[in-house]
Protein backbone atom coordinates (compact mmCIF):
# COMPACT_ATOMS: atom_id res chain seq x y z
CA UNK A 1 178.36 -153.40 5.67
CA UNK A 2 176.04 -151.71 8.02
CA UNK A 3 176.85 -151.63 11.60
CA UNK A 4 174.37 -151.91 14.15
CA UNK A 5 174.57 -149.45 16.93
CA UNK A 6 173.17 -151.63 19.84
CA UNK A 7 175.38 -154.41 21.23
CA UNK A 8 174.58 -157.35 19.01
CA UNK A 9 172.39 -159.89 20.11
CA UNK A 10 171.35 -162.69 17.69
CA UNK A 11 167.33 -162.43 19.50
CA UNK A 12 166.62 -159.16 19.03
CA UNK A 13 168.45 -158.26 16.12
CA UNK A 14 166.82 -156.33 13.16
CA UNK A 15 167.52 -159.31 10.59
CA UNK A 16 170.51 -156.74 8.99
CA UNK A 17 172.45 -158.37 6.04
CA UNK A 18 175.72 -156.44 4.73
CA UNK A 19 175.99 -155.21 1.52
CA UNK A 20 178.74 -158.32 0.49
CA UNK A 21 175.20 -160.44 0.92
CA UNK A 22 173.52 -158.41 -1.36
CA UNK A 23 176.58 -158.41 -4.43
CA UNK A 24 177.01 -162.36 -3.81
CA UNK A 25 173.76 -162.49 -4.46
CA UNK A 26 173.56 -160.22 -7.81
CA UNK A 27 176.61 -162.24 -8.61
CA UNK A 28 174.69 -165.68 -8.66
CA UNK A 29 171.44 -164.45 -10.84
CA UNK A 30 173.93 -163.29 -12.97
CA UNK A 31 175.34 -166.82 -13.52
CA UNK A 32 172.29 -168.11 -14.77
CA UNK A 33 171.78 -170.10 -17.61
CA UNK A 34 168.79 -170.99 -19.90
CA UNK A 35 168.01 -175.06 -20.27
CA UNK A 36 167.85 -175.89 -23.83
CA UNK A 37 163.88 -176.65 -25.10
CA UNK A 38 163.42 -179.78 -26.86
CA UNK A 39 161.25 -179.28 -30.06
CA UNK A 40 157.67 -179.93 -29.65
CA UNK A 41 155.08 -179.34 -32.39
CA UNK A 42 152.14 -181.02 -30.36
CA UNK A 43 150.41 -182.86 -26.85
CA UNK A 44 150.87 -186.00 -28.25
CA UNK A 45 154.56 -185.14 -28.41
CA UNK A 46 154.88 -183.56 -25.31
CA UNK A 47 153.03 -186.62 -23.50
CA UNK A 48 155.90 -189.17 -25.48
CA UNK A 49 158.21 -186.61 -24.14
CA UNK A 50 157.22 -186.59 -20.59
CA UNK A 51 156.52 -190.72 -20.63
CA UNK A 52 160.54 -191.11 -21.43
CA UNK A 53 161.58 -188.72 -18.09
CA UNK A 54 162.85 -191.14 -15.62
CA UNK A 55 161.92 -188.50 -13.15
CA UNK A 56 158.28 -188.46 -13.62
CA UNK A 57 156.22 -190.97 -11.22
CA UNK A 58 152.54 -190.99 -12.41
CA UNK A 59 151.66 -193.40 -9.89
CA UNK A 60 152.96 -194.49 -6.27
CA UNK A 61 153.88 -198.12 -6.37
CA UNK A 62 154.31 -200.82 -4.33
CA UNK A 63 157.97 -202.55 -2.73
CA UNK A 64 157.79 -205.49 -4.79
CA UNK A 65 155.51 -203.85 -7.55
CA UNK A 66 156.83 -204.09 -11.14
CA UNK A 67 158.16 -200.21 -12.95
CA UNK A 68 155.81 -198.86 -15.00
CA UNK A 69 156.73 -199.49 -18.64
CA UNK A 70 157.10 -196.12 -20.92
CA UNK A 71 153.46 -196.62 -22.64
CA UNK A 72 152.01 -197.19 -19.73
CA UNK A 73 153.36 -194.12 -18.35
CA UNK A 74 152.07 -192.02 -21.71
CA UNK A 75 148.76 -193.68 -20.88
CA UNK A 76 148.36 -192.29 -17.45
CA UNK A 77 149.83 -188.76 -18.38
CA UNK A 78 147.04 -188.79 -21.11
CA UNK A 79 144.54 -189.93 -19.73
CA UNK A 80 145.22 -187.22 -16.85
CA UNK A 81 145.43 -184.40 -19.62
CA UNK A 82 142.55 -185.50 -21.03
CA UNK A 83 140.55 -185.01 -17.57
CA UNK A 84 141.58 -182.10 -16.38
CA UNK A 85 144.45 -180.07 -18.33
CA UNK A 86 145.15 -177.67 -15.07
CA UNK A 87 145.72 -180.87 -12.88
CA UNK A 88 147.89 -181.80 -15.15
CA UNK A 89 149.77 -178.85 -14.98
CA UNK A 90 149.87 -178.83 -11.33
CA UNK A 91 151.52 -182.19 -11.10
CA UNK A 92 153.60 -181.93 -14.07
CA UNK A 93 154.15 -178.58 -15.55
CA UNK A 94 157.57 -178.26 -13.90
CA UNK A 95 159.16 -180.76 -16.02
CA UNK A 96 157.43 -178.83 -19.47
CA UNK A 97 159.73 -177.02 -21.67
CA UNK A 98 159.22 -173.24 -22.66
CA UNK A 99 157.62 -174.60 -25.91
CA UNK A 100 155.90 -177.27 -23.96
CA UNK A 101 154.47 -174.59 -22.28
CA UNK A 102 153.21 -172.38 -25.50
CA UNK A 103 150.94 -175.33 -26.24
CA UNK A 104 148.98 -174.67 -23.95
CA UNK A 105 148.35 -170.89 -24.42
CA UNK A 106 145.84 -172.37 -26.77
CA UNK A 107 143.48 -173.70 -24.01
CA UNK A 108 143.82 -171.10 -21.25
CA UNK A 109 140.35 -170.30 -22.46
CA UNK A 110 138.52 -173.70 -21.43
CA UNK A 111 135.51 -173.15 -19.62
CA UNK A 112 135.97 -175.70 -17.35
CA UNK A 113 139.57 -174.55 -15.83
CA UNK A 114 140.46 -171.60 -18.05
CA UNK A 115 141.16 -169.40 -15.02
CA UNK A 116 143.83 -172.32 -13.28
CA UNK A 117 145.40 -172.95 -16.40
CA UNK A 118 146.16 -169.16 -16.73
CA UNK A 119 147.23 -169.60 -13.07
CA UNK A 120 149.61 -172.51 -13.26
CA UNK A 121 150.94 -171.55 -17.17
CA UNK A 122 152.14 -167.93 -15.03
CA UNK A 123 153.57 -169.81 -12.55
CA UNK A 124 155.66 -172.81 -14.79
CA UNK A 125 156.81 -169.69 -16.55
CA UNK A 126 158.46 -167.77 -13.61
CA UNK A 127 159.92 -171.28 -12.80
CA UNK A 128 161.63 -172.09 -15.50
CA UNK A 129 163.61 -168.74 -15.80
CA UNK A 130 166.84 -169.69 -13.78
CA UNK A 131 166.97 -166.21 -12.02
CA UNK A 132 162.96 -166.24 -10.96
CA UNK A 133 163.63 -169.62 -9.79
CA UNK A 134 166.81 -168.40 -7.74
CA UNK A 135 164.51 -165.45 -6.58
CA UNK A 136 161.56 -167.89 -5.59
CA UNK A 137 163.45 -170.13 -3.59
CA UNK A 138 165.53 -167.04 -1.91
CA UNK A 139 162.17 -165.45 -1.03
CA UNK A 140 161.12 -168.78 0.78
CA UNK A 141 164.15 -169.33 2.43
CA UNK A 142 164.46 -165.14 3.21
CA UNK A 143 160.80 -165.99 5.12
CA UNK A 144 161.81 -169.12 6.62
CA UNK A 145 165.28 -167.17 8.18
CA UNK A 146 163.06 -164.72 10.16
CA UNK A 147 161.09 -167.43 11.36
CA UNK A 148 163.79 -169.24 12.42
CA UNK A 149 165.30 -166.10 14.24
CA UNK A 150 161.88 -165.24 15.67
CA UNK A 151 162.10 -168.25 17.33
CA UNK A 152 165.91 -167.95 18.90
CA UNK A 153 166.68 -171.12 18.41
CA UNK A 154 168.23 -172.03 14.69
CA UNK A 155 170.00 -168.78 14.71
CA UNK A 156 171.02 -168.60 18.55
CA UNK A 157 175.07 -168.14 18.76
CA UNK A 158 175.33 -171.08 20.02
CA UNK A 159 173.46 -172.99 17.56
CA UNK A 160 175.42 -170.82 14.74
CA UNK A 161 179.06 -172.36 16.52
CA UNK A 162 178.32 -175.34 16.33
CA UNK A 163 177.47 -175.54 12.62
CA UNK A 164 180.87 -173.23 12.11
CA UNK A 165 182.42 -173.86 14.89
CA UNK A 166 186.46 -172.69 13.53
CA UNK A 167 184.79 -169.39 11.64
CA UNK A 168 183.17 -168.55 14.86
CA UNK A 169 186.71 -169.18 16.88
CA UNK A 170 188.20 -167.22 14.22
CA UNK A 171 185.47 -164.20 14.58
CA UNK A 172 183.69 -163.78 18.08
CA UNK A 173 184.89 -166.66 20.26
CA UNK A 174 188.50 -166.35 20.26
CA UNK A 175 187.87 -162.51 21.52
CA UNK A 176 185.68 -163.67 23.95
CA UNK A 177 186.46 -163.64 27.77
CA UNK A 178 185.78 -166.35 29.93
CA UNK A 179 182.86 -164.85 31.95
CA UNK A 180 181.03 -163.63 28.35
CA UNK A 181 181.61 -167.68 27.29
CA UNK A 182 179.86 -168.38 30.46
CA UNK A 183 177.16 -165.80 29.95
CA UNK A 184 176.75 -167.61 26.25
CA UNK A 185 176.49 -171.13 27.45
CA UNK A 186 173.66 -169.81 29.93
CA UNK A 187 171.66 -168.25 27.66
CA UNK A 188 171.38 -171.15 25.72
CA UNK A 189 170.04 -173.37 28.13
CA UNK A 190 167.31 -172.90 31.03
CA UNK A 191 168.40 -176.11 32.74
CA UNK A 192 171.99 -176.16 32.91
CA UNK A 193 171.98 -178.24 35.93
CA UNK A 194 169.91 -181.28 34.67
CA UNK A 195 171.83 -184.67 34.11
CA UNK A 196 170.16 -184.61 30.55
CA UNK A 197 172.11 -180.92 30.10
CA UNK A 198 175.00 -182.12 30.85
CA UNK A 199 174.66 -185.54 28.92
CA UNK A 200 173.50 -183.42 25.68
CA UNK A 201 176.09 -180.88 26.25
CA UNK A 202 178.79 -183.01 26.49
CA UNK A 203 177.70 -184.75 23.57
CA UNK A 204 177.33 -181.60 21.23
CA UNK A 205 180.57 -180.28 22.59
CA UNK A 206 182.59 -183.77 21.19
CA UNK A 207 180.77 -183.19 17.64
CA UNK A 208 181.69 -179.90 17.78
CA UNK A 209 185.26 -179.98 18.85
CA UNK A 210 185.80 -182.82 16.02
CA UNK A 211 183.84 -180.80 13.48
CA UNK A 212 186.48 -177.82 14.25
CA UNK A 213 189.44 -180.59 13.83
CA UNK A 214 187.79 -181.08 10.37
CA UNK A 215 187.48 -177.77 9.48
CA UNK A 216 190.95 -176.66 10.44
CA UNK A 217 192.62 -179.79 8.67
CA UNK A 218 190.89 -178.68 5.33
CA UNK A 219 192.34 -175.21 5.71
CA UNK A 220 196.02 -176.12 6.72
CA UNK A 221 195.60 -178.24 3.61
CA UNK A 222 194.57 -175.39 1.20
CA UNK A 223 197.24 -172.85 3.25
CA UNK A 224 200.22 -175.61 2.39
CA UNK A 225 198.73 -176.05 -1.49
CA UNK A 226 198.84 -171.99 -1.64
CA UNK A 227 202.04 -171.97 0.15
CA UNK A 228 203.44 -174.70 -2.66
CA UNK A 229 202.12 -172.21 -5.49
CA UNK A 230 203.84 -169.20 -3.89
CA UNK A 231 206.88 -171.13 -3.68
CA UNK A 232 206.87 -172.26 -7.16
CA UNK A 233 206.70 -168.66 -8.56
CA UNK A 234 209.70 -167.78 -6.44
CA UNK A 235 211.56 -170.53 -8.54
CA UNK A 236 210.79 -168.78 -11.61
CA UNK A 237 212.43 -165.34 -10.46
CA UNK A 238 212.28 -164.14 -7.20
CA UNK A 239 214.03 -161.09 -5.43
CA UNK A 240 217.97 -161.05 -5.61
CA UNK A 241 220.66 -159.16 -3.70
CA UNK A 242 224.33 -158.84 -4.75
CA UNK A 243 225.57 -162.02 -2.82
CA UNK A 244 222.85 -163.56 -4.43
CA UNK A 245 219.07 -164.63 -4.20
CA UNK A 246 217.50 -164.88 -0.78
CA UNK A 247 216.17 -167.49 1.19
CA UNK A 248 212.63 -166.86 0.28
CA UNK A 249 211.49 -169.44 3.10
CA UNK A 250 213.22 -167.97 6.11
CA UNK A 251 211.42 -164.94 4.53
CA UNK A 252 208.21 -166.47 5.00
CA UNK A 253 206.24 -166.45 8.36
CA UNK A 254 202.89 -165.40 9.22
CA UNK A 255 201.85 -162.12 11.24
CA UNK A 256 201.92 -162.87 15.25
CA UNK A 257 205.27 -165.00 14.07
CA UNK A 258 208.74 -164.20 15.08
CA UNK A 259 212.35 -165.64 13.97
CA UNK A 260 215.73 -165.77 15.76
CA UNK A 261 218.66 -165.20 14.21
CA UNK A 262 218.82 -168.82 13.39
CA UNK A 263 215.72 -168.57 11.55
CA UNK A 264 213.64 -170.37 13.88
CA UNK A 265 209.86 -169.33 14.29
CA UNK A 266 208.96 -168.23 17.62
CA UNK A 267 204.90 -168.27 17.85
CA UNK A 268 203.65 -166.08 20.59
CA UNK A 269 200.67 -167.66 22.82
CA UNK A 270 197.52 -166.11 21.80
CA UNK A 271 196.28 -165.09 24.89
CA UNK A 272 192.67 -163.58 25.57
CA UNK A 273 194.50 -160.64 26.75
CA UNK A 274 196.52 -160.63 24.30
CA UNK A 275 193.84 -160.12 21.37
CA UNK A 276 191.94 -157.83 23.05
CA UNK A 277 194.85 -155.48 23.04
CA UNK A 278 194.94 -155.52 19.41
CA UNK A 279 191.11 -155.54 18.33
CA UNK A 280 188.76 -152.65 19.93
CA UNK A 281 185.64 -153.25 20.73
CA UNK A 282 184.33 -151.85 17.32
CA UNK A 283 186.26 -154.36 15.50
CA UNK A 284 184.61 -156.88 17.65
CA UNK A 285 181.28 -155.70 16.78
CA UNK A 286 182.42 -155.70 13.00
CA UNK A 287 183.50 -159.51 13.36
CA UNK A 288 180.54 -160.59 15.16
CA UNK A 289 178.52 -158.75 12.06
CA UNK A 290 180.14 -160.98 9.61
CA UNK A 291 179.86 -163.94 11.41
CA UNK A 292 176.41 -163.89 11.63
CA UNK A 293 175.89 -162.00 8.32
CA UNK A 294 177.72 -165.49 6.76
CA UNK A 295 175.61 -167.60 8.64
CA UNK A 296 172.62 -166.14 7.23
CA UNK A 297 174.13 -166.30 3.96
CA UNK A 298 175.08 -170.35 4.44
CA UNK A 299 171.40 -170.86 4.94
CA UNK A 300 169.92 -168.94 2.03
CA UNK A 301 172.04 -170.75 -0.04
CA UNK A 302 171.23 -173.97 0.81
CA UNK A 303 174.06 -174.71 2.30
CA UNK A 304 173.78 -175.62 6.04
CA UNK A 305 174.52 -179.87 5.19
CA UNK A 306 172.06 -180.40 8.49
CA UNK A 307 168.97 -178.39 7.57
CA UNK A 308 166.10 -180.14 5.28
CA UNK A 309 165.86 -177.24 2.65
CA UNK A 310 162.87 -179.42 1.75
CA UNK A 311 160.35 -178.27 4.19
CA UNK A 312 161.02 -174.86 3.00
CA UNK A 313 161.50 -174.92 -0.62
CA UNK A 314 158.42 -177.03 -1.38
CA UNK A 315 156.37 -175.69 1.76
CA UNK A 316 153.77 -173.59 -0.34
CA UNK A 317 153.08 -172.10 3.53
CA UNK A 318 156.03 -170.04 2.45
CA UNK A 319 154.63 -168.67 -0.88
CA UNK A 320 151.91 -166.77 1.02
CA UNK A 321 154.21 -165.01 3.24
CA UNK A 322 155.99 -164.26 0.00
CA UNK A 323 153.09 -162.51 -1.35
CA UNK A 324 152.33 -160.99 2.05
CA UNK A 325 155.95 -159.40 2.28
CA UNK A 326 155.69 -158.64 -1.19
CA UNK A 327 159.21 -159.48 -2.08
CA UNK A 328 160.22 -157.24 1.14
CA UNK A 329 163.90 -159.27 0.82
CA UNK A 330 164.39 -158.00 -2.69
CA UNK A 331 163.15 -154.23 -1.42
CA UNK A 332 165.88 -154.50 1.61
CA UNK A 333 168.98 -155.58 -0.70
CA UNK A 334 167.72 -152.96 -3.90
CA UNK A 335 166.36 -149.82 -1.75
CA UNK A 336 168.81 -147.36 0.11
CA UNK A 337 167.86 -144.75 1.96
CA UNK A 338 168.91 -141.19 1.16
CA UNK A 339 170.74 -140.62 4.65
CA UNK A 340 172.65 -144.09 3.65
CA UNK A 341 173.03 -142.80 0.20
CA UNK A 342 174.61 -139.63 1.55
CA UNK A 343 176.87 -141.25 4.19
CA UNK A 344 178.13 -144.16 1.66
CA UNK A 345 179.27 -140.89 -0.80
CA UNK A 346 180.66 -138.98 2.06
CA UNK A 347 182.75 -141.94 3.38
CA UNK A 348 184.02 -143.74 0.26
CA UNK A 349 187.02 -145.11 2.42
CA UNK A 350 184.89 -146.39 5.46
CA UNK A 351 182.36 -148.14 2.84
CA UNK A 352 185.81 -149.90 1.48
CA UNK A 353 186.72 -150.51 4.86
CA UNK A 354 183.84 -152.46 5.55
CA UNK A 355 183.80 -155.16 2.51
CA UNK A 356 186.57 -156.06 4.00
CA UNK A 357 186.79 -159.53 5.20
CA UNK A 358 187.25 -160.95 8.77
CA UNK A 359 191.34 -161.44 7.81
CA UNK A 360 191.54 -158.11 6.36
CA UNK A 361 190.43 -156.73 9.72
CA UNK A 362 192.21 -159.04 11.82
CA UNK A 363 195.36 -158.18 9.71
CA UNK A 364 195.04 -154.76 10.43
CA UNK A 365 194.18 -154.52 13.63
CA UNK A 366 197.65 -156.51 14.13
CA UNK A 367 199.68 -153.52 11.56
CA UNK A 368 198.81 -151.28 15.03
CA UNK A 369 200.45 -153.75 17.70
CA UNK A 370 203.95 -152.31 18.63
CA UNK A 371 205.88 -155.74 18.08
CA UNK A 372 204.35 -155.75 14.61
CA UNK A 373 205.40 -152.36 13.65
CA UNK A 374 208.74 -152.74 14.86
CA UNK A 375 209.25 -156.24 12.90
CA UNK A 376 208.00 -154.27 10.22
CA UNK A 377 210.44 -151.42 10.52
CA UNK A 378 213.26 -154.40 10.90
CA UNK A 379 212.53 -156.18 8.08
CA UNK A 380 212.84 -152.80 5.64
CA UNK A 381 216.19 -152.17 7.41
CA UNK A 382 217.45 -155.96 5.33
């Protein structure tokens, strides 16, 4: 993960993505797979073939209007080959198969549309390789994102915590102070003092607060499912002393958690001043860097729930920035620059350090608080 050197700040930051981004990434093209191609020997075949997709609409119809029967859809795909064959792959050529496609290699030297044939045949081809496709719509979305964080306002923190509102606790807001939570809700809003603020603010802050609820339910639910697992493997064989096996449970507590002598957890407050004695203000910067490193990653993969990937993915606006950049998204995650080179093969151990993720870090930063090390040191003494 590379760390940036100036205090973060969503607005002005250089659009830097860490290098678990770039391998999740790899990862997914890897996972691609190629859609079996129906046989096709000829157009008339491929029209019949195309008239029997229940996705294709050859014609916008009417509320009340009556579905266009199969032949009649075969008539209107033919009838729109037969006029122009690059129209025809412009509206249609993304449902074509790669021998579909082949067909058509015959005709890319018509005089009447040779050249857009040529044009739309290149462009049905990169589609219909899983990976290109993955790359096209990355690209897209990659252009979109610095748009969007031009702008300050889809990417703003605040924006971010409210579409992840229990990662960003768990991250940046829980190490925040009062005063910097202040100095974040007034960034975010020129007007605080309007009755519409405070009507829209209170408003977001409900959604978000049940949102959070939501979020942390679904991950007390997964802890208890792993904690179920663990405790089902400690049935099998667990650890055993000479007066016999342990109580695995009274064992079992998480860090930050003390017992008594009659096993009873004692959780500590989590004070603001608390965590700030155990995380330094590098580790801050390193959470912050994930947070909005995972954010950025949510969006390329389509998965912000509240974002119409639509206007992005089939905005052809976002194609000629493509070719503008010149895949510059690809040339950030694949080129590395010598002086990184050198540092990442000078610092094996701080590269490791860095994949790690945000519980990893918190983790450790809580292996250097003095009540942790001495539970630790008590616990090897049993």
């Amino acid at each position: 993960m590379k760390l940036i050197e100036a205090p973060l700040d969503v607005a002005t930051m250089d659009y830097e993505f860490s290098n678990k981004i770039t391998e999740n990434f790899a990862e997914n093209e890897e996972k691609r797979s190629q859609p079996s191609n129906v046989p096709c020997n000829s157009f008339e075949e491929m029209l019949e073939q195309l008239g029997n997709n229940a996705e294709i609409l050859c014609k916008s119809q009417q509320r009340d209007e009556t579905d266009v029967s199969v032949q009649e859809k075969i008539q209107i795909l033919s009838d729109i080959f037969n006029k122009s064959k690059s129209n025809f792959l412009s509206r249609f050529g993304k449902f074509l198969t790669f021998q579909q496609i082949k067909l058509f290699e015959n005709v890319e030297e018509d005089v009447k549309d040779g050249y857009e044939i040529k044009f739309h045949l290149k462009n049905i081809s990169q589609g219909h390789s899983s990976i290109k496709k993955h790359k096209h719509l990355r690209n897209k979305r990659y252009a979109a994102l610095k748009r969007l964080v031009e702008k300050d306002s889809y990417f703003s923190e605040v924006e971010m915590m409210k579409r992840n509102p229990l990662l960003y606790e768990q991250l940046v807001g829980q190490y925040l102070s009062n005063k910097e939570k202040r100095i974040r809700d007034r960034q975010s809003n020129t007007d605080v003092n309007s009755f519409v603020h405070v009507l829209l603010n209170g408003i977001d802050n409900e959604q978000m607060q049940n949102k959070k609820k939501l979020q942390e339910k679904a991950e007390n639910v997964k802890m208890d499912e792993d904690s179920s697992s663990d405790e089902s493997e400690e049935d099998d064989g667990g650890p055993s002393t000479s007066t016999g096996k342990i109580d695995q449970k009274s064992q079992r507590f998480l860090w930050g958690e003390f017992q008594t002598e009659d096993n009873q957890e004692i959780v500590p407050k989590r004070t603001t001043k608390h965590i700030n004695l155990s995380v330094t203000a590098q580790e801050r910067q390193i959470l912050k860097e994930e947070f909005i490193s995972t954010m950025y990653e949510s969006f390329l993969d389509g998965n912000d729930d509240d974002f119409d990937y639509s206007t992005v993915d089939d905005n052809d606006e976002y194609d000629n920035l493509e070719i503008v950049d010149n895949d510059e998204e690809e040339k950030y995650f694949d080129a590395e620059e010598p002086e990184d080179m050198n540092m990442i093969d000078g610092n094996e151990n701080k590269r490791e350090e860095s994949s790690e993720d945000e519980l990893d870090i918190y983790m450790n930063a809580l292996n250097q608080h003095p009540s942790v090390c001495q539970l630790s040191e008590d616990i090897k003494r049993l």
